[in-house]
C-alpha atoms as a PDB file:
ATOM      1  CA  UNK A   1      24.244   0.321 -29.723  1.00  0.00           C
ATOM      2  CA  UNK A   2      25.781  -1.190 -33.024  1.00  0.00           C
ATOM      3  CA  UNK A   3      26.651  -4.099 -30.222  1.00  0.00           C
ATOM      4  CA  UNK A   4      23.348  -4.548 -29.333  1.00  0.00           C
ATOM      5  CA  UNK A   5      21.795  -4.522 -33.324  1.00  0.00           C
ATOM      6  CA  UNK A   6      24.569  -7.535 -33.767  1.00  0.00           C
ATOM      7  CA  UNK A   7      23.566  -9.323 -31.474  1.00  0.00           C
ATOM      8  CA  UNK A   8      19.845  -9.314 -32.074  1.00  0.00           C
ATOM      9  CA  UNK A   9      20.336  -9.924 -35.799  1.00  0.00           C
ATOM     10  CA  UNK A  10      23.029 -12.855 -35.101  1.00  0.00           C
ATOM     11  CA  UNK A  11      20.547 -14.123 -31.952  1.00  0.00           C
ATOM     12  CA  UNK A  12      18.027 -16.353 -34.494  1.00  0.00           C
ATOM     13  CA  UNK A  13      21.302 -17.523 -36.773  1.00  0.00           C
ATOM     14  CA  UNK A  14      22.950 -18.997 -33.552  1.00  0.00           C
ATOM     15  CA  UNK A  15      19.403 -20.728 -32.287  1.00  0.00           C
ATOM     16  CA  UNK A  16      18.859 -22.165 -35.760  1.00  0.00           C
ATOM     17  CA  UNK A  17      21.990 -24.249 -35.650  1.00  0.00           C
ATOM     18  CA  UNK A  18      21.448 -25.258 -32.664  1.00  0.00           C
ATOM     19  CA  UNK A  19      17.804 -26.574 -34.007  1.00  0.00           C
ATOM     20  CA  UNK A  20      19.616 -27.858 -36.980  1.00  0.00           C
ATOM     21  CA  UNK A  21      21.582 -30.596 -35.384  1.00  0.00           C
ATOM     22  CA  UNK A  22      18.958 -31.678 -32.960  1.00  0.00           C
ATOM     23  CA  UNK A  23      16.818 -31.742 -35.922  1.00  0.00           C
ATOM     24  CA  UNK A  24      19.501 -34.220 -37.812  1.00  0.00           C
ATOM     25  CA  UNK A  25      19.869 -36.064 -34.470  1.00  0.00           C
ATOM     26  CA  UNK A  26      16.200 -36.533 -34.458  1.00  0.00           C
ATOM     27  CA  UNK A  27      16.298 -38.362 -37.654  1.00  0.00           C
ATOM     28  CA  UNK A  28      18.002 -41.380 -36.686  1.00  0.00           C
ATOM     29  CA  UNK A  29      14.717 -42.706 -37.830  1.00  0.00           C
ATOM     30  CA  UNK A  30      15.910 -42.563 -41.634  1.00  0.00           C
ATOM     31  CA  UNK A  31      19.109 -44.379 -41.089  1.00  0.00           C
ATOM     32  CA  UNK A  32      18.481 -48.178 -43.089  1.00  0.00           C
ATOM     33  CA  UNK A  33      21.699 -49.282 -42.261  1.00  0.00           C
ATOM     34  CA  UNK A  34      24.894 -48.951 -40.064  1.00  0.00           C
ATOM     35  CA  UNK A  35      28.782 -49.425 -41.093  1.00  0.00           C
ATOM     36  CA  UNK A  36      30.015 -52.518 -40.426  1.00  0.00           C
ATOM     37  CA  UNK A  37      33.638 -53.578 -39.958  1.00  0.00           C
ATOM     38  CA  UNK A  38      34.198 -56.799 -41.574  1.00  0.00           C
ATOM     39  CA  UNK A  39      33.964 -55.153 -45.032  1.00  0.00           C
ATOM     40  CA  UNK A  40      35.976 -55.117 -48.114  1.00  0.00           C
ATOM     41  CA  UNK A  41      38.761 -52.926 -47.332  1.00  0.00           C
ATOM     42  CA  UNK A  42      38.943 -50.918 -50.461  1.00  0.00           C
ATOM     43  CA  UNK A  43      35.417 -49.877 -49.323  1.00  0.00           C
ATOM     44  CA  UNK A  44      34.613 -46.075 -49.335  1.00  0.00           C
ATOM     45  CA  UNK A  45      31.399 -45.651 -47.521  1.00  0.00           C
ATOM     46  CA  UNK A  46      28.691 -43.003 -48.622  1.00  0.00           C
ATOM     47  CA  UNK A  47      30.533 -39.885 -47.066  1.00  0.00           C
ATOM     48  CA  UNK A  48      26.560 -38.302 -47.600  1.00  0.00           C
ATOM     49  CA  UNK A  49      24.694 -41.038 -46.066  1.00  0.00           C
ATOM     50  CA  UNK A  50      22.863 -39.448 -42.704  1.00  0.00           C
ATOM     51  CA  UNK A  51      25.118 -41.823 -40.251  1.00  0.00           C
ATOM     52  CA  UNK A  52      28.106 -40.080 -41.020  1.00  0.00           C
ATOM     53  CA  UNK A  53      26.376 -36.193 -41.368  1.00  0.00           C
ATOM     54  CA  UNK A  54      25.735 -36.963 -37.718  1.00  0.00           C
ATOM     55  CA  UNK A  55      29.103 -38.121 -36.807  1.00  0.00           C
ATOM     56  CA  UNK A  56      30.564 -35.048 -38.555  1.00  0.00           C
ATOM     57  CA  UNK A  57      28.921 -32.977 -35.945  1.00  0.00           C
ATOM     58  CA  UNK A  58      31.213 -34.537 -33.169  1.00  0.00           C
ATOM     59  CA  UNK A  59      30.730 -33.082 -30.245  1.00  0.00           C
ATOM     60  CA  UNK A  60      27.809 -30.596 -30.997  1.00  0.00           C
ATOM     61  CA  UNK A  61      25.753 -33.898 -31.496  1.00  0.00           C
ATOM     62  CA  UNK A  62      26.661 -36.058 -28.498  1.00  0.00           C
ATOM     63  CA  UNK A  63      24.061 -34.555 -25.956  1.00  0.00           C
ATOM     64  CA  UNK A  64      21.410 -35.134 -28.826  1.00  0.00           C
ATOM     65  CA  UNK A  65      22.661 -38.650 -29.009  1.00  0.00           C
ATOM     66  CA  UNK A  66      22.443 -39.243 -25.341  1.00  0.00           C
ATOM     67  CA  UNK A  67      19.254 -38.126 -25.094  1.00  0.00           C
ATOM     68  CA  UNK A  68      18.165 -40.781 -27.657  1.00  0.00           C
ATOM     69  CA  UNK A  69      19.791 -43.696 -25.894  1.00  0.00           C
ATOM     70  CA  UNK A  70      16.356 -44.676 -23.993  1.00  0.00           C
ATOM     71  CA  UNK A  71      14.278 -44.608 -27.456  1.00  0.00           C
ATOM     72  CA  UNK A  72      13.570 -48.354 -28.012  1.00  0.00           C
ATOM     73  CA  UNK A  73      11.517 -47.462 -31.264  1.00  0.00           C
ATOM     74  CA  UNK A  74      12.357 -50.429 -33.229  1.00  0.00           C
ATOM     75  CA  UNK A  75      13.773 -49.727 -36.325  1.00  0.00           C
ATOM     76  CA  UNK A  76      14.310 -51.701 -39.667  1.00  0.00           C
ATOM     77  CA  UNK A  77      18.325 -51.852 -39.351  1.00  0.00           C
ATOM     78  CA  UNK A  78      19.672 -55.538 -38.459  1.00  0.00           C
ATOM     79  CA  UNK A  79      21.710 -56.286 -35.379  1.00  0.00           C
ATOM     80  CA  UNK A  80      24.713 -57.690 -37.196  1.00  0.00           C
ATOM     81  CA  UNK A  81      25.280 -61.562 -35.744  1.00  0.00           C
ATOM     82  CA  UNK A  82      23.078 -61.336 -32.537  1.00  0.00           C
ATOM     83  CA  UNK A  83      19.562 -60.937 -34.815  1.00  0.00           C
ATOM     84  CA  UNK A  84      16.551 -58.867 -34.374  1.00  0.00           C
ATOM     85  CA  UNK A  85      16.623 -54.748 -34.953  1.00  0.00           C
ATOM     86  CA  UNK A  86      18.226 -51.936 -33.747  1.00  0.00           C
ATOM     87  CA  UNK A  87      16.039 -49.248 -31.471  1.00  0.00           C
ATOM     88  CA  UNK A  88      16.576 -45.674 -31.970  1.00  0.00           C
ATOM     89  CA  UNK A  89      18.501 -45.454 -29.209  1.00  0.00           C
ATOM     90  CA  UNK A  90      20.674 -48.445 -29.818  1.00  0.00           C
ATOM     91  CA  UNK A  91      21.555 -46.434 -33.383  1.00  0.00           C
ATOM     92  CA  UNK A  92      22.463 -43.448 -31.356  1.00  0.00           C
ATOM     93  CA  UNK A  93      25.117 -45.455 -29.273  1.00  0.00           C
ATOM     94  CA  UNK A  94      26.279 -46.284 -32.605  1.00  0.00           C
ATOM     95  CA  UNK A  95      26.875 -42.955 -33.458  1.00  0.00           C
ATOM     96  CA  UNK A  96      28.202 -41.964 -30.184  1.00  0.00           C
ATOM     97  CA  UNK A  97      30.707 -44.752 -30.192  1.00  0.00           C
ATOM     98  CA  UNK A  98      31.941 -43.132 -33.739  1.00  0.00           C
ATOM     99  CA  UNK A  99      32.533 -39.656 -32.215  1.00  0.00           C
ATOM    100  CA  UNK A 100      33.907 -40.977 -28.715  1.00  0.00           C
ATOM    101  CA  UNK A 101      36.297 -44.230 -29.222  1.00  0.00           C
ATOM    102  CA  UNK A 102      36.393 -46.614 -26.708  1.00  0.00           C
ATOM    103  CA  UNK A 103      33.255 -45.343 -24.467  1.00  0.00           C
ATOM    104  CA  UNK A 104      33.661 -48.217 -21.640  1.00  0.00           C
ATOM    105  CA  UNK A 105      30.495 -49.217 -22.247  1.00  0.00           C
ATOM    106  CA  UNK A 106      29.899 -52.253 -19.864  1.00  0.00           C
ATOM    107  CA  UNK A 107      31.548 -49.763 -17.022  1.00  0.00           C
ATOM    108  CA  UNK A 108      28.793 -47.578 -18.136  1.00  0.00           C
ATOM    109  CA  UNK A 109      26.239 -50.416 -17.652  1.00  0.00           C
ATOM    110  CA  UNK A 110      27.132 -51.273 -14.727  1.00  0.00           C
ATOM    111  CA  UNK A 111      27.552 -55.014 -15.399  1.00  0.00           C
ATOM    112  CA  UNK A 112      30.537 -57.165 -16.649  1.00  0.00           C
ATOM    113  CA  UNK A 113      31.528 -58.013 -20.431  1.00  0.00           C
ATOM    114  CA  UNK A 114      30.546 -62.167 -20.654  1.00  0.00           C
ATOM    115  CA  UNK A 115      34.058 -62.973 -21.989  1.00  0.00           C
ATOM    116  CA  UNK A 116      33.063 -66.797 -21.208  1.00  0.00           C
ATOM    117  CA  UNK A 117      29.258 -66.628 -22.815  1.00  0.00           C
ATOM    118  CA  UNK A 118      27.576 -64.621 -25.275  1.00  0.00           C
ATOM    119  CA  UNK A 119      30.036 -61.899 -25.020  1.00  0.00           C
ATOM    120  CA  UNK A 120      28.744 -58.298 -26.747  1.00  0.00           C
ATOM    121  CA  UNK A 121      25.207 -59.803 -26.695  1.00  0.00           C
ATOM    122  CA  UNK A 122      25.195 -59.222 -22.776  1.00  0.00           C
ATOM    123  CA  UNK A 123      24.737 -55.722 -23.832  1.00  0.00           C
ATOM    124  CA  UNK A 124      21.632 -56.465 -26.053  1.00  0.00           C
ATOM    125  CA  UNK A 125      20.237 -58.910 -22.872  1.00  0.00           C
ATOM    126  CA  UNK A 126      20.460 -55.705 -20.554  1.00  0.00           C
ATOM    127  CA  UNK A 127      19.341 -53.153 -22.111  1.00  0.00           C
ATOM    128  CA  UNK A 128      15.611 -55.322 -23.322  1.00  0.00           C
ATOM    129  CA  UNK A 129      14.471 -53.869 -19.795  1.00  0.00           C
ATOM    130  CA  UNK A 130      13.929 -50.031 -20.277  1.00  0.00           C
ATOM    131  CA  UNK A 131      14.630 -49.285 -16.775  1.00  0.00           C
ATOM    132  CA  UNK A 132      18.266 -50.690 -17.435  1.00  0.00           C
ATOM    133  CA  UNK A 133      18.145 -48.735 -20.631  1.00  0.00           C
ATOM    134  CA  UNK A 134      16.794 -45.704 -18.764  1.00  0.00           C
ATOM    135  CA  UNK A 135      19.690 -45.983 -16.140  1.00  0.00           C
ATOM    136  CA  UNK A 136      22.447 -46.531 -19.055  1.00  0.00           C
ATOM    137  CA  UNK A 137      21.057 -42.946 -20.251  1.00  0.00           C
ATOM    138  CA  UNK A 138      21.747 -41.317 -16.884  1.00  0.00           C
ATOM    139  CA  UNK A 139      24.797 -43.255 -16.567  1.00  0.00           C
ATOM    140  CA  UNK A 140      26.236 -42.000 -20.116  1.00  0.00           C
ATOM    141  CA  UNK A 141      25.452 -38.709 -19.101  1.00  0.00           C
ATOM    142  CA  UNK A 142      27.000 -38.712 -16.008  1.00  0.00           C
ATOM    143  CA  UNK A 143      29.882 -40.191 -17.683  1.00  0.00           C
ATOM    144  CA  UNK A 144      30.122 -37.949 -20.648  1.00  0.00           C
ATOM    145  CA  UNK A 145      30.013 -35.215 -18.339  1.00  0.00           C
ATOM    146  CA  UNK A 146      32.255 -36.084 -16.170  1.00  0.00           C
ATOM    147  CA  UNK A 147      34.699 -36.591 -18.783  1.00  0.00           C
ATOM    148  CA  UNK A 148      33.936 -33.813 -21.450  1.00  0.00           C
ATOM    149  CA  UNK A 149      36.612 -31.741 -20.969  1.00  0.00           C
ATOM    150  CA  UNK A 150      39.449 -34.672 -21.224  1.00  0.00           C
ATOM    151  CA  UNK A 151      37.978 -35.484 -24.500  1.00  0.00           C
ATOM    152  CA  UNK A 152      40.526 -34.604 -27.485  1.00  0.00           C
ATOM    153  CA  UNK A 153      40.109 -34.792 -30.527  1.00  0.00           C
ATOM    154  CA  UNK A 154      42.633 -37.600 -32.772  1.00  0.00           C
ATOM    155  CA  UNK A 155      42.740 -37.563 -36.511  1.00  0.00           C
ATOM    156  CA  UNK A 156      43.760 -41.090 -37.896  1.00  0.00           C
ATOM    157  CA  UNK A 157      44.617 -42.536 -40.996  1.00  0.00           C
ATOM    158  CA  UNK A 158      41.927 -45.347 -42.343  1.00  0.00           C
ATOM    159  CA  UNK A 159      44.289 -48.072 -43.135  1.00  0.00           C
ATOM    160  CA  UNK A 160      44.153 -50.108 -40.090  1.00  0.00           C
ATOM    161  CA  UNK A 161      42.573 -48.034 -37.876  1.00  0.00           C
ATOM    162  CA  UNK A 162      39.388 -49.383 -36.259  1.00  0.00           C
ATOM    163  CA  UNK A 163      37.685 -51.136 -38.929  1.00  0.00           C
ATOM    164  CA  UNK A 164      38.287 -52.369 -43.051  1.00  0.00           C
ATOM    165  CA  UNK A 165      35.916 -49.688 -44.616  1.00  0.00           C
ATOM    166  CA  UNK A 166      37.574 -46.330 -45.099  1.00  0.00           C
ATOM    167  CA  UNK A 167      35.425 -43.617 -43.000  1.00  0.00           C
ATOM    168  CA  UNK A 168      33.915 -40.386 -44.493  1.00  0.00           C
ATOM    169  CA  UNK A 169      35.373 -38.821 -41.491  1.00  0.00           C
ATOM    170  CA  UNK A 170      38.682 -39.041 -40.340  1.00  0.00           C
ATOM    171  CA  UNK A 171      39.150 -39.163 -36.248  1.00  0.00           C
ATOM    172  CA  UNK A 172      37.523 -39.875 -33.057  1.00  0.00           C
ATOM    173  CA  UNK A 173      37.302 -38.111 -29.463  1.00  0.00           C
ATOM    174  CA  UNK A 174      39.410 -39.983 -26.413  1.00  0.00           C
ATOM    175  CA  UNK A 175      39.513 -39.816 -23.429  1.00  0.00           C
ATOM    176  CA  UNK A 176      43.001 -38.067 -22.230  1.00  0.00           C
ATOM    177  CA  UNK A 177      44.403 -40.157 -19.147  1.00  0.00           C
END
């Protein structure tokens, strides 16, 4: 019986937290701008700043994230050197690709990396159509869940690790071969 009574009082704690980090998810809205990597190095980024809240949920925010990945609500955050503004869901793969390092994104596509061409923009050229966008969402998932239980956690130091600005959070998911 006291089994049962601990249970029902712990029942709405457990569902809340699972509200709270959709709830932070679903406020990609507020981000106004995303790290970028060519950055004085001596850089300590806002360790408060909502980006990195969500990445500090790891793997407790990825399905969130994924479910965002079809949102092209345009936001006001600048697409470093290709122009224009990030969607929702284009901040969400941001995110994602904080939490998971090295997400083979153009396998994910389904289309190759233009190593002779625009290079990375390819990626912003294929995902303007939302029914590519929608398939990169099923994709991801597929993907993600394919792969979730070969994802381990790595702790790394900043110094030349991934990019010049020292991270509020210190590691990554990868994918164990």
């Amino acid at each position: 019986m006291k089994k049962i009574a601990l249970v029902l009082f712990l029942f709405p704690y457990l569902n809340f937290a699972q509200k709270n980090e959709a709830t932070l998810v679903d406020s990609l809205c507020f981000i106004e701008n995303l790290p970028h990597c060519l950055v004085q190095k001596t850089q300590v980024l806002d360790s408060n700043a909502l980006y990195w809240r969500i990445v500090r949920l790891k793997d407790k925010a990825i399905p969130y994230l994924i479910e965002h990945i079809d949102d092209t609500t345009t936001t006001t955050v600048t697409i470093q050197y290709f122009g224009g503004n990030y969607t929702l869901g284009d901040i969400a793969y941001e995110v994602l690709k904080e939490i998971i390092k090295d997400i083979p994104t153009f396998e994910i596509l389904g289309i190759p990396y233009d190593s002779t061409g625009c290079g990375y923009c390819s990626y912003w050229q294929h995902l303007n159509d939302l029914s590519n966008r929608k398939k990169f969402k099923i994709a991801l998932q597929k993907w993600y869940y394919k792969n979730q239980e070969n994802l381990i956690w790595k702790g790394y130091k900043w110094e030349g690790e991934i990019c010049f600005y020292r991270k509020p959070i210190i590691g990554y998911y990868i994918l164990e071969k």
